[in-house]
N, C-alpha and C. Protein backbone atom coordinates (compact mmCIF):
# COMPACT_ATOMS: atom_id res chain seq x y z
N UNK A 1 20.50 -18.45 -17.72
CA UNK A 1 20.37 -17.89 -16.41
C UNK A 1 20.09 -19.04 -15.45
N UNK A 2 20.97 -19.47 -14.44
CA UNK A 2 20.55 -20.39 -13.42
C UNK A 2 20.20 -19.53 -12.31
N UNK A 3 18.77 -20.75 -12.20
CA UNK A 3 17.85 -20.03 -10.98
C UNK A 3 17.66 -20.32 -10.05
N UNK A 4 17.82 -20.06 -8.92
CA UNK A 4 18.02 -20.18 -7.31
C UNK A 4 17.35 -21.42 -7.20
N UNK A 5 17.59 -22.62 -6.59
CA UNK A 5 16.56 -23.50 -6.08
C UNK A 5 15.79 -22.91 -4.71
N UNK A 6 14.11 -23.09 -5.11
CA UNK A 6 12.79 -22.25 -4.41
C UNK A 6 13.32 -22.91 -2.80
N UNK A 7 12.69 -21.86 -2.04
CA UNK A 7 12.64 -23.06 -0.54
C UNK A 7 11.99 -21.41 0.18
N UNK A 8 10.81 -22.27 0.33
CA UNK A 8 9.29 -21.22 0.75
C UNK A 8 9.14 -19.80 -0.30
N UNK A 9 7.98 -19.02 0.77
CA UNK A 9 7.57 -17.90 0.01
C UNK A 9 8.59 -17.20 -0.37
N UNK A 10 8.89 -16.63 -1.40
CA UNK A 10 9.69 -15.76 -1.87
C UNK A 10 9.22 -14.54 -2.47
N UNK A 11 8.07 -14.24 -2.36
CA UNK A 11 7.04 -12.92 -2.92
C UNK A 11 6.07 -12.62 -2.23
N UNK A 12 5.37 -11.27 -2.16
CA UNK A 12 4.73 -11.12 -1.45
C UNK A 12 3.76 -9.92 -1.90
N UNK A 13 2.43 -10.05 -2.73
CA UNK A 13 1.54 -9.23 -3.02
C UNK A 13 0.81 -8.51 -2.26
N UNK A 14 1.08 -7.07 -2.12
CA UNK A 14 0.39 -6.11 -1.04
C UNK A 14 -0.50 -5.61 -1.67
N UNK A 15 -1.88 -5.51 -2.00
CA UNK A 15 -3.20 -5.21 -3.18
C UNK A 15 -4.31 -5.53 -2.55
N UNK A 16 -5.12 -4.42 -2.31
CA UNK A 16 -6.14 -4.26 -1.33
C UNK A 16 -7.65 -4.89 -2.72
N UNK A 17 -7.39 -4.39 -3.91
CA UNK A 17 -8.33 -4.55 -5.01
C UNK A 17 -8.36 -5.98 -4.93
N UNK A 18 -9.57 -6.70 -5.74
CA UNK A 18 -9.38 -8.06 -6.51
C UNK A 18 -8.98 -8.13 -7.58
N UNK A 19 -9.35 -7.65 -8.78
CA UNK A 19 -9.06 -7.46 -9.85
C UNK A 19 -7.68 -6.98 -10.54
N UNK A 20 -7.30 -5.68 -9.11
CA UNK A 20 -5.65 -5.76 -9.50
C UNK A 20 -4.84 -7.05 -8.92
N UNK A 21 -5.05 -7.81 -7.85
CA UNK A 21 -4.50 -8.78 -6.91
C UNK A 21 -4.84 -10.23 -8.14
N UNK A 22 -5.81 -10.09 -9.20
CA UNK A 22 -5.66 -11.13 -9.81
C UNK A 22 -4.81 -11.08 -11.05
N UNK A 23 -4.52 -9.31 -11.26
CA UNK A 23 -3.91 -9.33 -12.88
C UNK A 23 -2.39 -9.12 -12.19
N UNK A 24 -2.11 -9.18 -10.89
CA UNK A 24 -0.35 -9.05 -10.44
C UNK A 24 -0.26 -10.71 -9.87
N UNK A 25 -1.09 -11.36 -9.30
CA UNK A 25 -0.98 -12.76 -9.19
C UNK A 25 -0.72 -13.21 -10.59
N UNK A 26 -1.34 -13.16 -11.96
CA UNK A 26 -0.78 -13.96 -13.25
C UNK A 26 0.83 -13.97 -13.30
N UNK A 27 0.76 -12.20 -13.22
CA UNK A 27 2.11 -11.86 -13.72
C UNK A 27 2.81 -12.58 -12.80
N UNK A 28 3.33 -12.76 -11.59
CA UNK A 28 4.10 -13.68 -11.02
C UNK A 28 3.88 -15.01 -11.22
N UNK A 29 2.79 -15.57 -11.38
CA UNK A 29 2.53 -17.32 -11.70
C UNK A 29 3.46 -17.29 -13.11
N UNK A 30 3.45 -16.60 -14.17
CA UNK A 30 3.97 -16.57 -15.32
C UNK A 30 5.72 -15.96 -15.21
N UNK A 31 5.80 -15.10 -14.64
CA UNK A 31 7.47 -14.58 -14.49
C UNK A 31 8.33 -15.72 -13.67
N UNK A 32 7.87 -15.66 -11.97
CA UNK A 32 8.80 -15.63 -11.00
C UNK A 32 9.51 -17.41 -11.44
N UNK A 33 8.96 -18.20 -12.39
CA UNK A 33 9.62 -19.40 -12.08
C UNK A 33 10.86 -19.39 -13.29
N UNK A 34 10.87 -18.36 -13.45
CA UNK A 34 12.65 -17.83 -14.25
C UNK A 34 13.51 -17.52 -13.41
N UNK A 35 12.85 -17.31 -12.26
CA UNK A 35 13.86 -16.77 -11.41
C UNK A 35 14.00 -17.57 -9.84
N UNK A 36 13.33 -18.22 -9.88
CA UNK A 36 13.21 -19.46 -8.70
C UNK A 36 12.66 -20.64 -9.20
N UNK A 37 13.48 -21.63 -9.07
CA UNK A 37 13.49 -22.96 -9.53
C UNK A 37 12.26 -23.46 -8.78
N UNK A 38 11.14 -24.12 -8.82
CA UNK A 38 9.64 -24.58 -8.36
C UNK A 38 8.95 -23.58 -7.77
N UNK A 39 9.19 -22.01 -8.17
CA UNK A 39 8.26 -21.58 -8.13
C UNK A 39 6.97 -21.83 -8.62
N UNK A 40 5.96 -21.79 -8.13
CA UNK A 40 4.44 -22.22 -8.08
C UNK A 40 3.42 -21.22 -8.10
N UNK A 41 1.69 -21.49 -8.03
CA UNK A 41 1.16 -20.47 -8.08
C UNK A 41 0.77 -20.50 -6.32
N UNK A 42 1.66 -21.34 -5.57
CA UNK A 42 1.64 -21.96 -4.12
C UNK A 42 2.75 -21.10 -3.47
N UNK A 43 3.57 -20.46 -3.96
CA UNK A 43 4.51 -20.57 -3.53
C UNK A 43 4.86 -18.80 -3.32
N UNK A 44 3.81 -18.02 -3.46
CA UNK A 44 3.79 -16.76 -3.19
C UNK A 44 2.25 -15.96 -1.71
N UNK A 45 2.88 -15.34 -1.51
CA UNK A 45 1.68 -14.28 -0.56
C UNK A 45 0.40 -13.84 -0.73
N UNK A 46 -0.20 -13.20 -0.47
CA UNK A 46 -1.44 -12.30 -1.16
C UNK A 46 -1.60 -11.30 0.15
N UNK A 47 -1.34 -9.76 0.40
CA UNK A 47 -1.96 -9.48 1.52
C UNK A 47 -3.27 -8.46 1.16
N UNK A 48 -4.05 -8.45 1.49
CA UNK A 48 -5.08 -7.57 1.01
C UNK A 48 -5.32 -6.51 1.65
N UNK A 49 -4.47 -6.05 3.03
CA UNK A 49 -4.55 -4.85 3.44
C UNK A 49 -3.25 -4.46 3.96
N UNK A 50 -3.70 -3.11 4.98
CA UNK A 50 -2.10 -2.82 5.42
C UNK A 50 -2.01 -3.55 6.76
N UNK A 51 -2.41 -3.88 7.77
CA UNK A 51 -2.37 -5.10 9.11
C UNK A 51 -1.68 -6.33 8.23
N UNK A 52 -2.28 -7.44 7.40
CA UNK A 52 -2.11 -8.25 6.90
C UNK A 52 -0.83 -8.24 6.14
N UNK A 53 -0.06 -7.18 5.71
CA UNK A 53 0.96 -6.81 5.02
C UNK A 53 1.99 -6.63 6.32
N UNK A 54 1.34 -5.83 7.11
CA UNK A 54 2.36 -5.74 8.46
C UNK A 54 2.97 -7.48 9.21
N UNK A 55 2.00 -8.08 9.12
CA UNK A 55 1.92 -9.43 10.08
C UNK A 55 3.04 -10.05 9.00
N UNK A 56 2.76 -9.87 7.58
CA UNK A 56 3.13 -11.59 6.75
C UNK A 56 4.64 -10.65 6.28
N UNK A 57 4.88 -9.45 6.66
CA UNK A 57 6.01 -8.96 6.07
C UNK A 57 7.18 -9.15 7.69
N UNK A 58 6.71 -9.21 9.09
CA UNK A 58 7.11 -9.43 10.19
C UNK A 58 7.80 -10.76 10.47
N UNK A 59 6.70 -11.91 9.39
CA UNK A 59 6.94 -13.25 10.08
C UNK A 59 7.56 -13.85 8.77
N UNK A 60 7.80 -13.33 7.60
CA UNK A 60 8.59 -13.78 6.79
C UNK A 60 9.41 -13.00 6.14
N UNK A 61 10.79 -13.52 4.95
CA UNK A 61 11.56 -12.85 4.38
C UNK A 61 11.45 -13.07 3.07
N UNK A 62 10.58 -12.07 2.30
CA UNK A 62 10.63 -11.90 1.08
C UNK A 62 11.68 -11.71 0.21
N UNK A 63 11.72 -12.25 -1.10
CA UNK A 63 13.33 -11.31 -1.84
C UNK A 63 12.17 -10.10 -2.87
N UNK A 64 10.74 -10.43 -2.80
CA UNK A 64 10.35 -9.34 -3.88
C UNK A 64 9.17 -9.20 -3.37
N UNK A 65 9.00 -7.68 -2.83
CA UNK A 65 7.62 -7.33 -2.82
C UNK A 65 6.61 -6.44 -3.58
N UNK A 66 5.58 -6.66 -4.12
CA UNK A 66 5.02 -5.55 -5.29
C UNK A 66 4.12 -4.73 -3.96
N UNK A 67 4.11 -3.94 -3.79
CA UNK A 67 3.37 -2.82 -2.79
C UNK A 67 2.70 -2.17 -3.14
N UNK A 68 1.22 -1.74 -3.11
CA UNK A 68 0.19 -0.64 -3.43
C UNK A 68 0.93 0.62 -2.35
N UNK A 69 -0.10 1.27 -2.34
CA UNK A 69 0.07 2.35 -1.27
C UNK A 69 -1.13 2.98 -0.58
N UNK A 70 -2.36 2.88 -1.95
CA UNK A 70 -3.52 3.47 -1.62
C UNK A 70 -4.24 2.09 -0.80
N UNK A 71 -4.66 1.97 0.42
CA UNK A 71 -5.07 0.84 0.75
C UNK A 71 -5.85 0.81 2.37
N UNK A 72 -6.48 -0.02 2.70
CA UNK A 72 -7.69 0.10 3.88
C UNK A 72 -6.62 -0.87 5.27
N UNK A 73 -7.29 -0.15 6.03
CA UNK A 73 -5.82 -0.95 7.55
C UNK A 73 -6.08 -2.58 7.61
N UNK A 74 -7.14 -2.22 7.76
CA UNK A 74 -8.12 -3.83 7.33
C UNK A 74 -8.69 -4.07 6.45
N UNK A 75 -9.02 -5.98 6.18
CA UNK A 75 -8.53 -6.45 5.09
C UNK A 75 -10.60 -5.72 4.68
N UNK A 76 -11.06 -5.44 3.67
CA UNK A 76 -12.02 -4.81 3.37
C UNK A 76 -12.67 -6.11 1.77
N UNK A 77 -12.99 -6.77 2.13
CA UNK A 77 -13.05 -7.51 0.42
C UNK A 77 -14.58 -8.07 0.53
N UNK A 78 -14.96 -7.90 1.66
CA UNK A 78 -16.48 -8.19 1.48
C UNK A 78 -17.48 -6.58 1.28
N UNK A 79 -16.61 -5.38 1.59
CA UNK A 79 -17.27 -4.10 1.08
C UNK A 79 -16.75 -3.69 -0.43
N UNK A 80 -15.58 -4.07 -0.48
CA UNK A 80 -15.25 -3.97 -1.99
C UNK A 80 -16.38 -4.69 -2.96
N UNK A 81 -16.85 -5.84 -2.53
CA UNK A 81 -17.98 -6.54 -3.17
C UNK A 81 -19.23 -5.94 -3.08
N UNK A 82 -19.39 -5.33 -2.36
CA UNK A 82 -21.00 -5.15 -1.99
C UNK A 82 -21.22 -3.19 -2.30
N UNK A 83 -20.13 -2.72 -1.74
CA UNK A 83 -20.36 -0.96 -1.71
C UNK A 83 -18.99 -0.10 -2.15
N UNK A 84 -18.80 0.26 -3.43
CA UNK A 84 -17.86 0.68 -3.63
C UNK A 84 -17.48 2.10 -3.09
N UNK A 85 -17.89 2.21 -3.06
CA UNK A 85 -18.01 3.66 -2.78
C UNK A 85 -17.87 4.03 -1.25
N UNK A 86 -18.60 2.80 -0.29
CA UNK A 86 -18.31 2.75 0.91
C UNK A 86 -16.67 2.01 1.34
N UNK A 87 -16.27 1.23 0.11
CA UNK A 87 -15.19 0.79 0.31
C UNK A 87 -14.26 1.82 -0.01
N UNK A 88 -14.06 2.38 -0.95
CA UNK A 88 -13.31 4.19 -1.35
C UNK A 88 -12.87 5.13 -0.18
N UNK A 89 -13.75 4.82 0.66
CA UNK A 89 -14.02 5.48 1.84
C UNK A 89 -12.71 5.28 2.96
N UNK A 90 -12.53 3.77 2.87
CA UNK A 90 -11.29 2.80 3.99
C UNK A 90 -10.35 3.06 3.46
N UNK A 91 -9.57 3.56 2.61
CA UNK A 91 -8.52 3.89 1.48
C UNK A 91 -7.74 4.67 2.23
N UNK A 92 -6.49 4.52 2.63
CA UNK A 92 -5.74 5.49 2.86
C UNK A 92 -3.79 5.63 2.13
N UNK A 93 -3.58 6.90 1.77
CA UNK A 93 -1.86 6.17 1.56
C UNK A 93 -1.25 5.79 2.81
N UNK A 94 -1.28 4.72 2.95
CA UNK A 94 -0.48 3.87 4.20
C UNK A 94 0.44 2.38 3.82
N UNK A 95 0.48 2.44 2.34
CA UNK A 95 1.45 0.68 2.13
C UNK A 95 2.58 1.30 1.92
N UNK A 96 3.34 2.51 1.53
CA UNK A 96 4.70 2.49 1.62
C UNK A 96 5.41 3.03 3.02
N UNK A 97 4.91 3.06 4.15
CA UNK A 97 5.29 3.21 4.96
C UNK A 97 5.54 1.60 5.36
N UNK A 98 5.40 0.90 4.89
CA UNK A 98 6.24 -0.21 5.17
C UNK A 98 7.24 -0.50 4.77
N UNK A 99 8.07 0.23 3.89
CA UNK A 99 9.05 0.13 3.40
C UNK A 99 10.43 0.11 4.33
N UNK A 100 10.50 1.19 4.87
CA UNK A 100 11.44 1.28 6.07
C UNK A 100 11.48 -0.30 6.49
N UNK A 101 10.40 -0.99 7.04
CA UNK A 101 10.47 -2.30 8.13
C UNK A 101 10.83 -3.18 7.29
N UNK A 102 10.22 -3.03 5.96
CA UNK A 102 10.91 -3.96 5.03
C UNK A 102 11.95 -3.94 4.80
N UNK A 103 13.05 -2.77 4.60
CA UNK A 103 14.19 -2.97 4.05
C UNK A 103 15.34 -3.58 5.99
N UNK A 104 14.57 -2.71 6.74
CA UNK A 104 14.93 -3.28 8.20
C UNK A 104 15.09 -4.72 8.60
N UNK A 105 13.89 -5.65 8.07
CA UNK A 105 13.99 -7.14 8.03
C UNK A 105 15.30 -7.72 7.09
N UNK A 106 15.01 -7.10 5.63
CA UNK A 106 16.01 -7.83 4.92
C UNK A 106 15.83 -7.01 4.01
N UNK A 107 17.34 -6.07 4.22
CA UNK A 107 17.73 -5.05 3.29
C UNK A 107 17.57 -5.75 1.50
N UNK A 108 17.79 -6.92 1.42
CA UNK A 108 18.37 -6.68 0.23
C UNK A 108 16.93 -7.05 -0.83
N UNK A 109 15.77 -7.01 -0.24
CA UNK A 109 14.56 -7.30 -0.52
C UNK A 109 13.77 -6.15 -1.67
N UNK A 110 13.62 -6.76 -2.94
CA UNK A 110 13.49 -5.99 -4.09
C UNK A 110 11.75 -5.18 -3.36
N UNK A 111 11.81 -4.31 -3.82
CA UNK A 111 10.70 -3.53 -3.24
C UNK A 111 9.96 -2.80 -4.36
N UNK A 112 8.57 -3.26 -4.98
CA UNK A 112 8.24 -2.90 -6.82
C UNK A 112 6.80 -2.53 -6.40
N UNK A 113 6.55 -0.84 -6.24
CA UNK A 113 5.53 -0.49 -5.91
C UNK A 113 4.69 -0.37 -6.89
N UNK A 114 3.50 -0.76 -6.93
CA UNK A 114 2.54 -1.04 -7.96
C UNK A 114 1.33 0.79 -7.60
N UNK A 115 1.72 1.49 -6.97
CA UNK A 115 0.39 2.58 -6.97
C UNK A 115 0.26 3.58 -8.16
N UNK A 116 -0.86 3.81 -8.24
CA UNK A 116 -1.30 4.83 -9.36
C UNK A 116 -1.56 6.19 -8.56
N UNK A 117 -0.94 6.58 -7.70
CA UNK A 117 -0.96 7.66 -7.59
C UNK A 117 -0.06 8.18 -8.34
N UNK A 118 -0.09 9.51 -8.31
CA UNK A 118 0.60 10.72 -8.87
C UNK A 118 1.99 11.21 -8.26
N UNK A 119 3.03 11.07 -8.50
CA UNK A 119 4.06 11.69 -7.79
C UNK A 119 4.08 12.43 -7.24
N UNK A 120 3.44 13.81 -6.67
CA UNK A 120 3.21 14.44 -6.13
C UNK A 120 2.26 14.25 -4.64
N UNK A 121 1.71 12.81 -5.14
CA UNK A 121 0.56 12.21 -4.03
C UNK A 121 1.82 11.47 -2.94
N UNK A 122 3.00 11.04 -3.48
CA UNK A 122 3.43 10.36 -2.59
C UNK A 122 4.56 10.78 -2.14
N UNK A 123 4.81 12.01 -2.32
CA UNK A 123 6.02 12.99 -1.77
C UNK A 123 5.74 12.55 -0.30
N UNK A 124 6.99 12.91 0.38
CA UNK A 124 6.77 12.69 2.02
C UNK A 124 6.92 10.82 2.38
N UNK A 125 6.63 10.05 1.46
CA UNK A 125 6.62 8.27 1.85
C UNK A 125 8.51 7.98 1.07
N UNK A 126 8.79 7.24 1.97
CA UNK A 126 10.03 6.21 1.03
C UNK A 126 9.94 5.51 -0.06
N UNK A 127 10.40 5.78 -1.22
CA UNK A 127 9.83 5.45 -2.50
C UNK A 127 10.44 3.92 -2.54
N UNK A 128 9.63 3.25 -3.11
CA UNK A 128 10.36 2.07 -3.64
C UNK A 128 11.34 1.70 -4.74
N UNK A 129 11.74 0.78 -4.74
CA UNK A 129 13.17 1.04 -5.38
C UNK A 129 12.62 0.82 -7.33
N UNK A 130 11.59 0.41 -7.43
CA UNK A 130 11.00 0.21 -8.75
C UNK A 130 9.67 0.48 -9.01
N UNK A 131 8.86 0.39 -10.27
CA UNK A 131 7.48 0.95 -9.96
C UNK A 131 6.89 0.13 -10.74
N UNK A 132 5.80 -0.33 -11.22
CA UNK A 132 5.46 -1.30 -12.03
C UNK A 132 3.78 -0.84 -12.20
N UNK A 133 3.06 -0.44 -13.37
CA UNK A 133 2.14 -0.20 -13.84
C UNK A 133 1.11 -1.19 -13.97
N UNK A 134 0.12 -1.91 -12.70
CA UNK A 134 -0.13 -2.69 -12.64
C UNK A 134 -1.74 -2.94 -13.84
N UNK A 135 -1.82 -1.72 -14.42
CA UNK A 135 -2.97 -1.88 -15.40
C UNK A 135 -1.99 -1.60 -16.58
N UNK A 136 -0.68 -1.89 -17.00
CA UNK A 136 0.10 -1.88 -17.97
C UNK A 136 -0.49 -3.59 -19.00
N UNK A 137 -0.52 -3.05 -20.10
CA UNK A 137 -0.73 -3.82 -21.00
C UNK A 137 0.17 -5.39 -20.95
N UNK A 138 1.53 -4.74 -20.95
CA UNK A 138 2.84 -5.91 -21.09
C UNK A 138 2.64 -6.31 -19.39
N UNK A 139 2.71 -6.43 -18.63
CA UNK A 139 2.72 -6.24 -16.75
C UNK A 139 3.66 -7.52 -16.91
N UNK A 140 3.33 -8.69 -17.78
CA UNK A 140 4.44 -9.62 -17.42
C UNK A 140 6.04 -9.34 -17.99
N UNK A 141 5.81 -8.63 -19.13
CA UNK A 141 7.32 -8.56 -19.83
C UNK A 141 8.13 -7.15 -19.08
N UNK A 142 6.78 -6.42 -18.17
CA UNK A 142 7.57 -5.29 -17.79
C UNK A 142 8.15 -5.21 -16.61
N UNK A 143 7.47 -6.64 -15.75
CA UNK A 143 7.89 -7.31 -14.30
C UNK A 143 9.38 -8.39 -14.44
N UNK A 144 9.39 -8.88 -15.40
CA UNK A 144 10.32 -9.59 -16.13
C UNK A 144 11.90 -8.31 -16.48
N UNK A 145 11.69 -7.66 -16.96
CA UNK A 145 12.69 -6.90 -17.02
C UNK A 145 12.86 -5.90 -16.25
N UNK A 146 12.42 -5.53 -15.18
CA UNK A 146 12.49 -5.07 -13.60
C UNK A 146 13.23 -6.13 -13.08
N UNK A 147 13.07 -7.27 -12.95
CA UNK A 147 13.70 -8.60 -12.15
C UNK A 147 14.86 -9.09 -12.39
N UNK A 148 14.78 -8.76 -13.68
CA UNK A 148 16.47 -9.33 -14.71
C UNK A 148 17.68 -7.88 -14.09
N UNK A 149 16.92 -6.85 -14.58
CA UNK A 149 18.10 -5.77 -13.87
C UNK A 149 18.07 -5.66 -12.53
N UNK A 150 16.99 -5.96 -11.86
CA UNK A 150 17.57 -5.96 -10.06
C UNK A 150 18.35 -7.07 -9.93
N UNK A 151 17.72 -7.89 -10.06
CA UNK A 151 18.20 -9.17 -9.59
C UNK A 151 19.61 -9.77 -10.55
N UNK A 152 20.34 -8.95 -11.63
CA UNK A 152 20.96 -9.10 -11.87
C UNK A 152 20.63 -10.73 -13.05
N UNK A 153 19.87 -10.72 -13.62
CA UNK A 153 19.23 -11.65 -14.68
C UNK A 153 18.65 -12.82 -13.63
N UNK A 154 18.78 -13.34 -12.45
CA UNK A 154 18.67 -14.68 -11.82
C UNK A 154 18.81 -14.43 -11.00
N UNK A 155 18.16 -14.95 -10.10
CA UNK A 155 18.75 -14.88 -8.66
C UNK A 155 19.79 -16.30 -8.48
């Protein structure tokens, strides 16, 4: 498989949690450099809310975004630390309504929603085009073969 030579961000993590934002950061430090030549652990996003997801999805062009859904407007990571329960609270389904602007910027932009809601929770939002089980055991071999069939083995 020849792989695109890298040139800037090419990913973009939408994950309001830490703990999920650190076990979907591996999985790309470990996948994405099969599929972009100097990909790095430099060379991807992190947004931790839905504003921050709005801004870095406006001012750049991703080819792959993993998207929560359940998530706070603002970025919330010093109440996530301190009050869970008060952080539970800032939670709303509001990350796949970015989907529309995303595919608007650059249609051809893989879109791999990472939420644990329930299908029924997200009736009414634009689904993303893949789904990825971000407390899945395999998360790298199952992000890996999501990428090979979108992306057609390589970009």
């Amino acid at each position: 498989m020849e792989n695109k030579k890298y040139t800037g961000k090419k990913v973009l993590i939408v994950e309001d949690q830490e703990m999920p934002t650190m076990v979907l950061s591996w999985a790309v430090e470990k996948v994405m450099p099969s599929f972009f030549e100097g990909f790095d652990k430099r060379s991807y996003d992190v947004a931790r809310c839905y504003s921050e997801a709005k801004d870095r999805i406006s001012n750049e062009d991703y080819e792959v975004i993993l998207l929560d859904h359940k998530m706070p407007r603002e970025n919330q990571t010093v109440l996530e630390a301190s009050d869970s329960r008060a952080f539970a609270r800032t939670l709303e389904n509001i990350g796949y309504r970015l989907i529309p602007e995303i595919q608007r910027r650059n249609p051809e932009c893989l879109v791999i929603g990472t939420s644990s809601l329930l299908e029924r929770e997200l009736r009414g939002y634009k689904a993303p085009v893949r789904t990825l089980d971000k407390s899945g055991y395999d998360l790298d071999k199952t992000l890996r073969k999501i990428l090979i069939k979108e992306l057609k083995g390589g970009i």
